[in-house]
Protein backbone atom coordinates (compact mmCIF):
# COMPACT_ATOMS: atom_id res chain seq x y z
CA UNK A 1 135.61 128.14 162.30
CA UNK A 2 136.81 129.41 159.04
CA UNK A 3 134.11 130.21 156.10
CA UNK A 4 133.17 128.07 153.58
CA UNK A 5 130.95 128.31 150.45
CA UNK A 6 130.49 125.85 148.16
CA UNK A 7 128.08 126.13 144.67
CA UNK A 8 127.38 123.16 142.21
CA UNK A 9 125.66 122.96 139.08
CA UNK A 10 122.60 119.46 138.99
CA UNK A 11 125.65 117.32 136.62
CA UNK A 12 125.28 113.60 136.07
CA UNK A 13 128.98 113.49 134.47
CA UNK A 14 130.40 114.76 138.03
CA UNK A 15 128.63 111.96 139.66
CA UNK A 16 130.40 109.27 141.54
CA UNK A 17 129.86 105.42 142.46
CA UNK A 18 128.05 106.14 145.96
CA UNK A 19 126.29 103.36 148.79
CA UNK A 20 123.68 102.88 145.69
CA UNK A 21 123.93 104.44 142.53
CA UNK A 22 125.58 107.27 142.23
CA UNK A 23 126.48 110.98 143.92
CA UNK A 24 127.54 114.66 142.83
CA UNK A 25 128.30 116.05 146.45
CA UNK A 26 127.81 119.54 146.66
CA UNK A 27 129.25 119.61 150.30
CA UNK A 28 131.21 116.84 151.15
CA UNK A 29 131.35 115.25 154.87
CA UNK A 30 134.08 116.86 156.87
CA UNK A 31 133.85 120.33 154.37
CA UNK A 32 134.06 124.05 155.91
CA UNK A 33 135.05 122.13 159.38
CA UNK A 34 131.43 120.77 159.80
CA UNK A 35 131.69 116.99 159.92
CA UNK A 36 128.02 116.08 160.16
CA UNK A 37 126.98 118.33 157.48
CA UNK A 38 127.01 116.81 153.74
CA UNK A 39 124.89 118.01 150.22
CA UNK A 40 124.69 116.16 147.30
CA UNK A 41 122.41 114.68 144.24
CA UNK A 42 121.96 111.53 144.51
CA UNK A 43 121.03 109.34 141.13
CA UNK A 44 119.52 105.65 141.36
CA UNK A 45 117.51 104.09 138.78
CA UNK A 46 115.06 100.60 139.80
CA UNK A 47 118.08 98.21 137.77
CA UNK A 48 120.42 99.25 140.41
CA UNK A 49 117.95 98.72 143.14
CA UNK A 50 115.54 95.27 142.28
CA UNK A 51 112.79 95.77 145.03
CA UNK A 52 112.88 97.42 148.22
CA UNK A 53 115.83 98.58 150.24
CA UNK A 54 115.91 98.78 153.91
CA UNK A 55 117.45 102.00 155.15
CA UNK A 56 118.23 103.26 158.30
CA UNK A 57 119.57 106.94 158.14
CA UNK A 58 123.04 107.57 159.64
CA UNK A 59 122.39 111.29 159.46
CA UNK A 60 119.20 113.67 159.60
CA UNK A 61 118.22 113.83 156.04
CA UNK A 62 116.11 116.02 154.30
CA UNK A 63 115.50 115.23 150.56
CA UNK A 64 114.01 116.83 147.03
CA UNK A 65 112.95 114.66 144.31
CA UNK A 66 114.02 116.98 141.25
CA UNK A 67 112.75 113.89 139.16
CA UNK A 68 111.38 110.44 139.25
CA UNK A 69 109.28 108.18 142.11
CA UNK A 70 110.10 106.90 145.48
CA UNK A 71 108.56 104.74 147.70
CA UNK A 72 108.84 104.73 151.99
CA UNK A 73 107.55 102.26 153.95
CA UNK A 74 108.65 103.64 157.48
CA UNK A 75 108.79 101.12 160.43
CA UNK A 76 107.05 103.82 162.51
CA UNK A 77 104.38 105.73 160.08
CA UNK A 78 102.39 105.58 156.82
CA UNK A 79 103.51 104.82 153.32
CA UNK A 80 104.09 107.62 151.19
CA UNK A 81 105.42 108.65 147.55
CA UNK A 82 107.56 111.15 146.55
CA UNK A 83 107.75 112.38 142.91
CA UNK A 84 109.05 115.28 141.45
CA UNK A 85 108.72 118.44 143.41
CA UNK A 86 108.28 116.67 146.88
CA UNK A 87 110.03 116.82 150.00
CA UNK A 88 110.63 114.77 152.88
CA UNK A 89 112.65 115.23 156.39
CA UNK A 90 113.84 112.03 158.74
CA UNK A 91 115.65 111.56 161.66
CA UNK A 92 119.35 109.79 162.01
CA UNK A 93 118.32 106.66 162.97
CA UNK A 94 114.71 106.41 160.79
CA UNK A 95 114.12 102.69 159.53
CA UNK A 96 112.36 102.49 156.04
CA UNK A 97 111.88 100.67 153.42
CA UNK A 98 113.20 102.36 149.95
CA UNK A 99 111.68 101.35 146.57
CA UNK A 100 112.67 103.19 143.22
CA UNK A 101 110.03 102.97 140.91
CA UNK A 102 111.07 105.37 138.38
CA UNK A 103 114.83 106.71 137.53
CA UNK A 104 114.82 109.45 140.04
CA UNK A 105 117.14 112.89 140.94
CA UNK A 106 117.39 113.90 144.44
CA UNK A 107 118.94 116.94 146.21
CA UNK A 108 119.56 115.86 149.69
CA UNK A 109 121.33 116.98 152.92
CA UNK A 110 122.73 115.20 155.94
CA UNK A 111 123.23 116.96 158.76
């Protein structure tokens, strides 16, 4: 495996069309010979997302709210919000319920 290093300043303008709203990968899927492993800010706002999503993770995913509010309703486990500052780790294959309630920032990673 050869090294790889990538860096990447928090920039809306580098954002792309993603799933829902929009992405600034810092590590794209398939970078640095590591297909499961992916990095990115992810940018959604409650317009693009009226009510709750259901999403089932295709990846492990742990996620940092830089800004804004989030809602999970897991199948399997308690409600919980996450708002600035907070943190939260699920399994590939986690089923929950995603409500934006506030334009929110997060720094996530698939792996």
């Amino acid at each position: 495996m050869s090294d790889f290093i990538s860096n990447a300043r928090f920039d809306r303008t580098a954002a792309e069309p993603f799933e829902v709203g929009t992405v600034q990968w810092t590590r794209r899927p398939g970078e640095g010979e590591r297909g499961d492993l992916s990095s990115g800010f992810w940018f959604i706002t409650p317009e693009e997302t009226p009510g709750a999503m259901r999403v089932v993770g295709h990846a492990d995913e742990t996620v940092y709210i830089i800004e804004g509010h989030l809602r999970i309703e897991p199948e399997e486990g308690e409600v919980f919000e996450l708002t600035a500052g907070s943190v939260a780790s699920f399994n590939k294959g986690t089923a929950a319920l995603w409500t934006v309630l506030a334009p929110t920032v997060e720094f996530f990673v698939y792996s």
